[in-house]
N, C-alpha and C. Protein backbone atom coordinates (compact mmCIF):
# COMPACT_ATOMS: atom_id res chain seq x y z
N UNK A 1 -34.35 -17.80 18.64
CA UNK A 1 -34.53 -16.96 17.47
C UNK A 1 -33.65 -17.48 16.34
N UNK A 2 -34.69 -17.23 15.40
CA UNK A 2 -33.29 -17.80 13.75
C UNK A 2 -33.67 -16.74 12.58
N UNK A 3 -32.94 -15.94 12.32
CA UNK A 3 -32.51 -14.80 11.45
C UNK A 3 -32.60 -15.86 10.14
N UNK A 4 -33.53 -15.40 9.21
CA UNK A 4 -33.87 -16.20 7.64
C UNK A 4 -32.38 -15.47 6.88
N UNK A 5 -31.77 -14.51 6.70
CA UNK A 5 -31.22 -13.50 5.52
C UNK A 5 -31.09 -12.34 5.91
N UNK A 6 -30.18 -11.94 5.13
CA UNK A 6 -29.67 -9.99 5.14
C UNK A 6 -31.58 -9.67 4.53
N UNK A 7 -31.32 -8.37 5.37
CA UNK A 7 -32.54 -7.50 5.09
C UNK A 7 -32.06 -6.21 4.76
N UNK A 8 -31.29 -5.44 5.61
CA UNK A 8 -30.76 -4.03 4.95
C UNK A 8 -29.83 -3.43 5.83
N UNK A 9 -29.55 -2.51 5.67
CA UNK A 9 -28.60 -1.62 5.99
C UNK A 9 -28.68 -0.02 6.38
N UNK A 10 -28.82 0.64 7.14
CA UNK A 10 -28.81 1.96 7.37
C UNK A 10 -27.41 2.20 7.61
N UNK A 11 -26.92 3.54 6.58
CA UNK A 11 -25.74 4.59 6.12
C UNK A 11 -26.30 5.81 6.89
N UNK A 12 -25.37 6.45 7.36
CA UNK A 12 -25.42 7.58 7.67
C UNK A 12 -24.43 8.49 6.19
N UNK A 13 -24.87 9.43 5.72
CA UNK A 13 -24.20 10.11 4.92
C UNK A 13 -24.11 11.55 5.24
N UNK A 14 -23.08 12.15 5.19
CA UNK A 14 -23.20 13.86 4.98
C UNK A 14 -24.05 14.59 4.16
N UNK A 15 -24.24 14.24 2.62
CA UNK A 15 -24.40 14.75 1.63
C UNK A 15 -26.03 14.00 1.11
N UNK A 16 -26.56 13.83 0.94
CA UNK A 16 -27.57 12.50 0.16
C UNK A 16 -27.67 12.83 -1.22
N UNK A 17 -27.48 13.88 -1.75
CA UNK A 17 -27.68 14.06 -3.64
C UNK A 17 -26.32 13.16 -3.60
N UNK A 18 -24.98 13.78 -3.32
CA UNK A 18 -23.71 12.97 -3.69
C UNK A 18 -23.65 11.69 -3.43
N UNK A 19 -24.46 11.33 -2.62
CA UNK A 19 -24.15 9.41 -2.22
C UNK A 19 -25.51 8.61 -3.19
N UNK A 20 -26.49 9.46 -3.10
CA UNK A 20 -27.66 9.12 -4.30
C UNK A 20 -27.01 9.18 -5.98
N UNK A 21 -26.28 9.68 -6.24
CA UNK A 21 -25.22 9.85 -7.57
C UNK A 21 -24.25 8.63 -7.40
N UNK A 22 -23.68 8.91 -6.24
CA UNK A 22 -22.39 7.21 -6.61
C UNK A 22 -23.03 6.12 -6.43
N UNK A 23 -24.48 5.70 -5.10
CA UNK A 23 -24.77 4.64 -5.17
C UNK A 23 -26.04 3.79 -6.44
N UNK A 24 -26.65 5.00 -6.84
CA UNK A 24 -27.44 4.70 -8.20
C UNK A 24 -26.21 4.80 -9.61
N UNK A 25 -25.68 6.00 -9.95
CA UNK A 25 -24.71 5.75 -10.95
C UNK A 25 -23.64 5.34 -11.20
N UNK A 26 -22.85 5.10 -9.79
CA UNK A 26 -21.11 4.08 -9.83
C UNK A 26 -21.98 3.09 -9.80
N UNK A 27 -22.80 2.26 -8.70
CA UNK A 27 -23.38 0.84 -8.58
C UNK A 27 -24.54 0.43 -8.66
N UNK A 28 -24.86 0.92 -9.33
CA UNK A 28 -26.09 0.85 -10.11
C UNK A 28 -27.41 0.56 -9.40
N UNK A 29 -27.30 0.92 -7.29
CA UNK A 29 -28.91 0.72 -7.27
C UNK A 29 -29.82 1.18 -7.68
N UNK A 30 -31.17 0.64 -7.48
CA UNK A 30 -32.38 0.85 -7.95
C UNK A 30 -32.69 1.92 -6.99
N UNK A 31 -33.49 2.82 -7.28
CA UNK A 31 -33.71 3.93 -6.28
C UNK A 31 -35.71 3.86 -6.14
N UNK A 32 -35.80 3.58 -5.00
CA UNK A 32 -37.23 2.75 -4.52
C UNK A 32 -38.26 3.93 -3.99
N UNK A 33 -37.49 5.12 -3.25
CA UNK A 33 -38.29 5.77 -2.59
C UNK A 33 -36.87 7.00 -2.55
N UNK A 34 -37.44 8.58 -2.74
CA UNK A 34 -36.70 9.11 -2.27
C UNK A 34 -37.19 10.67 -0.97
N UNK A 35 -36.78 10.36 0.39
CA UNK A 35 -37.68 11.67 1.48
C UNK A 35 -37.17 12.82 0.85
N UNK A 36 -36.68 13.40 2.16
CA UNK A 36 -36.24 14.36 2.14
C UNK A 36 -35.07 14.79 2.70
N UNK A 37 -34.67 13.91 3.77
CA UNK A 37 -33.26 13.47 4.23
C UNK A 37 -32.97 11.56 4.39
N UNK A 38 -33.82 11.87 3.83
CA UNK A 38 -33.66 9.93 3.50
C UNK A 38 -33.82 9.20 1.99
N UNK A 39 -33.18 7.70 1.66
CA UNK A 39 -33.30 7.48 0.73
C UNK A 39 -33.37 6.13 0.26
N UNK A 40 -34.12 5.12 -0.50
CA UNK A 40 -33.87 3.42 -0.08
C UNK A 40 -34.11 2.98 -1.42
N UNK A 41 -32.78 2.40 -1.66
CA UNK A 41 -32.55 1.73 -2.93
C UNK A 41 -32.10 0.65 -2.52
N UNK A 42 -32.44 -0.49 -3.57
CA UNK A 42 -32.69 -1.78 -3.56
C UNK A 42 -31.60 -2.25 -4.47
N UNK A 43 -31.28 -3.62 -4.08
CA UNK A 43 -30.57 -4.47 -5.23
C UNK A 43 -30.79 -5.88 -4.64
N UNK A 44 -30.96 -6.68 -5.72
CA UNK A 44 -31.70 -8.04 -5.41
C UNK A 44 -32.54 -7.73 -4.57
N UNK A 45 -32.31 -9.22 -3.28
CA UNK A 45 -33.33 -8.74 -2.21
C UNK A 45 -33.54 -8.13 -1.26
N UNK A 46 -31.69 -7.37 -1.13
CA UNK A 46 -31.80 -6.36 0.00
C UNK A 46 -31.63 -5.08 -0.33
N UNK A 47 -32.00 -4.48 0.50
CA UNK A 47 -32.26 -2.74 0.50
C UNK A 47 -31.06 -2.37 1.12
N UNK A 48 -31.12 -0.51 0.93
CA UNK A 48 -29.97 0.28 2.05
C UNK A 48 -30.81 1.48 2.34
N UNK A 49 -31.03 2.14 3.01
CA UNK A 49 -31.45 2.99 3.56
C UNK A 49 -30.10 4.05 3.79
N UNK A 50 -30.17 5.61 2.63
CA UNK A 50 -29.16 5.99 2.80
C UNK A 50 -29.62 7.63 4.10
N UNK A 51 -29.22 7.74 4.77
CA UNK A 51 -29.82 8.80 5.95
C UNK A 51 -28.86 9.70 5.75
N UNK A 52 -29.38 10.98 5.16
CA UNK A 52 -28.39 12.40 5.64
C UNK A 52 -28.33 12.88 7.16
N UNK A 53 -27.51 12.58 7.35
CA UNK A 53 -26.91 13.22 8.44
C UNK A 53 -25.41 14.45 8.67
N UNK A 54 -26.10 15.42 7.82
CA UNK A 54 -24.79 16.49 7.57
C UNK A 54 -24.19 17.09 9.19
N UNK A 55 -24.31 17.27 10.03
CA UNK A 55 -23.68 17.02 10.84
C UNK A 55 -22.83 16.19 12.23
N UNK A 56 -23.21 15.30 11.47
CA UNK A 56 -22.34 14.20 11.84
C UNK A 56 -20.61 14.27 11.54
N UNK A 57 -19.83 13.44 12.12
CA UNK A 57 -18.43 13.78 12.32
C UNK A 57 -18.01 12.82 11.45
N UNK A 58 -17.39 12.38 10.57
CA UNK A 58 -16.69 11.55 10.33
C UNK A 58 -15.79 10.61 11.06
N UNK A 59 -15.66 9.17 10.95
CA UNK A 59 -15.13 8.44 11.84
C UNK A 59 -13.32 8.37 11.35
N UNK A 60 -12.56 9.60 12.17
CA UNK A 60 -11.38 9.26 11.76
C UNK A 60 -10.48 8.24 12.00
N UNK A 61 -10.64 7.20 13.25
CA UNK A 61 -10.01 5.86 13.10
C UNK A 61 -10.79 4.73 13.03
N UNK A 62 -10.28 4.13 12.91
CA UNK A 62 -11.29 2.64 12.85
C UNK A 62 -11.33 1.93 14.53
N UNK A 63 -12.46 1.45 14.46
CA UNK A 63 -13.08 1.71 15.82
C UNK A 63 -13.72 0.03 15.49
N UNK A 64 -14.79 0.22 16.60
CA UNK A 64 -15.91 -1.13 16.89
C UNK A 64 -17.07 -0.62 15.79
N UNK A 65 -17.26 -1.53 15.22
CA UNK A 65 -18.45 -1.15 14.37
C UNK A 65 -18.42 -2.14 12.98
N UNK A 66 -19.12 -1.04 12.35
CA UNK A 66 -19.31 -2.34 10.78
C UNK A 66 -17.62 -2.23 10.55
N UNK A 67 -17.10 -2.71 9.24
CA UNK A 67 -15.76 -2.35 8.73
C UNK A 67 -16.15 -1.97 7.32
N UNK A 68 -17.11 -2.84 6.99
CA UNK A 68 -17.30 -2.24 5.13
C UNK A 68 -18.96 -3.16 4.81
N UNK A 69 -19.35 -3.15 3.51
CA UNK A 69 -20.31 -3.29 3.43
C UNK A 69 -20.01 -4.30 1.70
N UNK A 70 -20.46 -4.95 1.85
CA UNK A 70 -19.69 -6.12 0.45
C UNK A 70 -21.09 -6.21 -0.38
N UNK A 71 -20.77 -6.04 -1.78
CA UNK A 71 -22.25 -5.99 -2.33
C UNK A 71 -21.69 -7.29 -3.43
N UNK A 72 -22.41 -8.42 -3.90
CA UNK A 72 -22.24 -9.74 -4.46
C UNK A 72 -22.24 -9.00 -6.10
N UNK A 73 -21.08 -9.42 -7.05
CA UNK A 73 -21.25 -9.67 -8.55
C UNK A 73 -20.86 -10.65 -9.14
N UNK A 74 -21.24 -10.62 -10.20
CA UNK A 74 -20.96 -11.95 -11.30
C UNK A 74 -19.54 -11.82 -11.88
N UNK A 75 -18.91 -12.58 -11.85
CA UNK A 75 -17.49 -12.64 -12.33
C UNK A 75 -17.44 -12.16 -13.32
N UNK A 76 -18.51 -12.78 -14.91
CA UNK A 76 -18.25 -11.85 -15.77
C UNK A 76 -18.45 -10.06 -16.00
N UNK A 77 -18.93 -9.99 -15.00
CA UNK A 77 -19.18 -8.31 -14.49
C UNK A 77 -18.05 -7.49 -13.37
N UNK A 78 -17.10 -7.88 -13.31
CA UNK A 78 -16.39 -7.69 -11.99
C UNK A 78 -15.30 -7.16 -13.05
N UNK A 79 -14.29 -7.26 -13.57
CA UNK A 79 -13.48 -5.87 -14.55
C UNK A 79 -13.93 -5.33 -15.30
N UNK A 80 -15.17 -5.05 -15.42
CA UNK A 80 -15.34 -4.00 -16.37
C UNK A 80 -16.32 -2.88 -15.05
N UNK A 81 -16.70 -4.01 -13.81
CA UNK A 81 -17.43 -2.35 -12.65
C UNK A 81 -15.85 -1.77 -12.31
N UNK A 82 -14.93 -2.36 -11.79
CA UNK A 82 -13.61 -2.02 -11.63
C UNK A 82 -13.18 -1.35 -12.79
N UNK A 83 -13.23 -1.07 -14.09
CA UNK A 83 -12.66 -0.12 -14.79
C UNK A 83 -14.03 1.03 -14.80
N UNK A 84 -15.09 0.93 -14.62
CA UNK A 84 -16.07 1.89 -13.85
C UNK A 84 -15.52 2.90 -12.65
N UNK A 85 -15.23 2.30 -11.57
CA UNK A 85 -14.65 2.61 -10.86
C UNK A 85 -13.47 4.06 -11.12
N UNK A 86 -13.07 2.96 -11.73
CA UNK A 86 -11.54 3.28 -11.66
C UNK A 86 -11.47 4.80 -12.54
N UNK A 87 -12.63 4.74 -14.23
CA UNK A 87 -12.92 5.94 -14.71
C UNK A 87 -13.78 7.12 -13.68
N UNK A 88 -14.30 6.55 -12.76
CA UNK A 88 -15.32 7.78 -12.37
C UNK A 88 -14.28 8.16 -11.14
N UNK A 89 -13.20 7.56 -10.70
CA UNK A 89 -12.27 8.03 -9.77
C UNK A 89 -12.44 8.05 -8.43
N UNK A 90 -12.93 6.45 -8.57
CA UNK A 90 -13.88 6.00 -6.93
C UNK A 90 -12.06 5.55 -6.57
N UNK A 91 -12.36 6.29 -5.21
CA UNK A 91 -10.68 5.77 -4.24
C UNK A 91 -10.99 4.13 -4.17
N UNK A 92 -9.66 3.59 -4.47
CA UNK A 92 -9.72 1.96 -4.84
C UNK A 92 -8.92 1.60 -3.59
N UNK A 93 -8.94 1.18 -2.55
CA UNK A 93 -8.40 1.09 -1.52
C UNK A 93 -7.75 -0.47 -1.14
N UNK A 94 -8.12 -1.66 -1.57
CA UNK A 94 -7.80 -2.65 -2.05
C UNK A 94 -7.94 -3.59 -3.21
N UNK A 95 -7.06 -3.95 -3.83
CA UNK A 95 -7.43 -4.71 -4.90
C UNK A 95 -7.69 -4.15 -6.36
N UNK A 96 -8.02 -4.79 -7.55
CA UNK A 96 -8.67 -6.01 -7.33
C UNK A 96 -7.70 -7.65 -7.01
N UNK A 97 -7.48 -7.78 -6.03
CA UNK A 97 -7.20 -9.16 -5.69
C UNK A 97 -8.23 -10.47 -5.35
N UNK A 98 -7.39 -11.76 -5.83
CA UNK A 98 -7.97 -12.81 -6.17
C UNK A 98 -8.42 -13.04 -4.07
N UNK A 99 -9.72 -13.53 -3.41
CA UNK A 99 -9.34 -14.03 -2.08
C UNK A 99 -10.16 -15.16 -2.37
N UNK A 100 -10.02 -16.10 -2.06
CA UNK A 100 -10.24 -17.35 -1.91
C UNK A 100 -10.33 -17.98 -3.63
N UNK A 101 -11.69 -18.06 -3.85
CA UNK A 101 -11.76 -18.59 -5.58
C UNK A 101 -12.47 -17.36 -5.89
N UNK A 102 -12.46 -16.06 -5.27
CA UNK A 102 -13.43 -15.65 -5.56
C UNK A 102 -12.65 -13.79 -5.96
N UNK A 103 -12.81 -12.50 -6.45
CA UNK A 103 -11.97 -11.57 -6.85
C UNK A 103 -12.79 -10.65 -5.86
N UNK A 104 -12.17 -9.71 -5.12
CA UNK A 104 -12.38 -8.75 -4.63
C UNK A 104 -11.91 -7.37 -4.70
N UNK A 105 -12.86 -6.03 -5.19
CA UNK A 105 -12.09 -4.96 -4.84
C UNK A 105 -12.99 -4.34 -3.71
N UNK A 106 -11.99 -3.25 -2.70
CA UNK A 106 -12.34 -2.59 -1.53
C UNK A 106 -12.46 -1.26 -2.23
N UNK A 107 -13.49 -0.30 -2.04
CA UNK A 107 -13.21 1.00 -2.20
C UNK A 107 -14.25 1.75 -1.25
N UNK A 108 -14.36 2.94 -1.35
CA UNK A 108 -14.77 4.48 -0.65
C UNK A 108 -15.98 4.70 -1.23
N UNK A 109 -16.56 5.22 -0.89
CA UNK A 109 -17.82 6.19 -1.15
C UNK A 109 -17.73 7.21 -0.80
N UNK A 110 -18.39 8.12 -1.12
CA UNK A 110 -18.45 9.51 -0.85
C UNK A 110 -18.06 10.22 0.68
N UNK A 111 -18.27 9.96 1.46
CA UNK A 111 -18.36 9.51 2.89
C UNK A 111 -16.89 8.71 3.48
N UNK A 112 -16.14 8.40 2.53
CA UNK A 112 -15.05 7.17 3.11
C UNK A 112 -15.64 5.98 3.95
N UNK A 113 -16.92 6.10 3.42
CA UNK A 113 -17.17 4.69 3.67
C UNK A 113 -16.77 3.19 2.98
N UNK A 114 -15.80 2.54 3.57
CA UNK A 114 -15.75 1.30 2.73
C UNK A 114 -16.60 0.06 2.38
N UNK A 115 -16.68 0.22 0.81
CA UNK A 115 -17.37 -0.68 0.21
C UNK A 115 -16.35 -1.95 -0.45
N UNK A 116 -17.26 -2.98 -0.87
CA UNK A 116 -16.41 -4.24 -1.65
C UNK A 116 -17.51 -4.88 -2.29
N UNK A 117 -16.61 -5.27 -3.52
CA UNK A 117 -17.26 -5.77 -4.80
C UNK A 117 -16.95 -7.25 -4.74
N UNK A 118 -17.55 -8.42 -4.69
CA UNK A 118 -17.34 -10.11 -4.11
C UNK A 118 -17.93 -10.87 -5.31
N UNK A 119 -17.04 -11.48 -5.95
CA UNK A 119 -17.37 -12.39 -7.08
C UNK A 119 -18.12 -14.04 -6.74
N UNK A 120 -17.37 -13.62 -5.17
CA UNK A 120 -18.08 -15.53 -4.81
C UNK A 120 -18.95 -15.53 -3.55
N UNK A 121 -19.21 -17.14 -2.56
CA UNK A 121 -20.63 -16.87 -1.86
C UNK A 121 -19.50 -17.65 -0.77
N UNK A 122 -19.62 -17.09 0.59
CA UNK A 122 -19.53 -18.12 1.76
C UNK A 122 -18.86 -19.34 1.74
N UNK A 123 -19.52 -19.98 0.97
CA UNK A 123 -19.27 -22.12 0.93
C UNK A 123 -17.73 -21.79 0.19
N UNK A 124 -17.80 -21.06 -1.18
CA UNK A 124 -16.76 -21.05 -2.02
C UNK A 124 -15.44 -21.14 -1.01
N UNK A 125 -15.95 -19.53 -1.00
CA UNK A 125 -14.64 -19.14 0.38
C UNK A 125 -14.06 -20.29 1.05
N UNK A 126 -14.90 -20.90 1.77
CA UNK A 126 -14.11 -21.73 3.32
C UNK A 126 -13.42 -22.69 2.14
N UNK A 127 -14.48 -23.10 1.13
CA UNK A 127 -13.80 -24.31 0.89
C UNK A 127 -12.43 -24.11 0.39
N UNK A 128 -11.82 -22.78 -0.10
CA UNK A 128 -10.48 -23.09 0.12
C UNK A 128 -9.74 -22.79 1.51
N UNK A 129 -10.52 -22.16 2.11
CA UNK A 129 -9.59 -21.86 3.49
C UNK A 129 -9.84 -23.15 4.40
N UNK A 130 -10.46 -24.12 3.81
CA UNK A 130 -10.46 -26.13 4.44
C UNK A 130 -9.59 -26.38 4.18
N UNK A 131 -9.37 -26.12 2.63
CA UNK A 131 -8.23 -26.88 1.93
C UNK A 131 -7.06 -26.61 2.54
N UNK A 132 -7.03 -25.26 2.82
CA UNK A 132 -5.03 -24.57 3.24
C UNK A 132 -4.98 -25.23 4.04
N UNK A 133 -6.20 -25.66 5.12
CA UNK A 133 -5.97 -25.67 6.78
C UNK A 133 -5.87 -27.21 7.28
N UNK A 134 -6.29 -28.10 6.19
CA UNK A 134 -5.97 -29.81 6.25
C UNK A 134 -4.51 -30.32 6.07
């Protein structure tokens, strides 16, 4: 078997109006289809599928599982979503720090789910973590 690309993502959320508000108006997805406890907005070529699930527990430690969910921007767009952020009073949980050649911030969603904002691609990355490691 050979996996072509990311295809999508299923969220479990408590709330779906509140996570349909931060993930269309903090990050601007496209909103494709909306149920009735479900919801699938798009950016580029992959989707997220956001699922209410109001009784569900919140995950209070960090465990086996995803860790965060990294969505790709353009450098010249990356301090001014971070002062976005930062006005609509999204919890900023790392950063913005420089990691490799590339700027990253970590933050929350509605849910304390962690998200991250990635200025660069894969290749960028290693190629400085080649460089440290020669």
């Amino acid at each position: 078997m050979q996996v072509e690309g990311f295809n999508h993502v299923t969220v479990n959320v408590s709330n779906l109006a509140n996570s349909l508000n931060f993930y269309t108006g903090i990050l601007g997805l496209q909103l494709v289809h909306r149920g009735k406890t479900d919801a699938y907005l798009e950016w580029g070529s992959a989707w997220i599928c956001l699922l209410e699930k109001p009784d569900y527990m919140a995950i209070a430690d960090k465990g086996v599982g995803v860790d965060h969910i990294a969505f790709s921007i353009a450098e010249e767009h990356f301090e001014e979503a971070v002062q976005g952020l930062q006005t609509q009073n999204v919890p900023i949980i790392r950063g913005p720090i420089k990691r490799g050649i590339g700027w990253t911030v970590n933050f929350l969603d509605p849910d304390g789910i962690q998200l991250e904002l990635h200025t660069s691609n894969l290749r960028e990355r290693m190629s400085v973590w080649n460089t440290a490691t020669e």
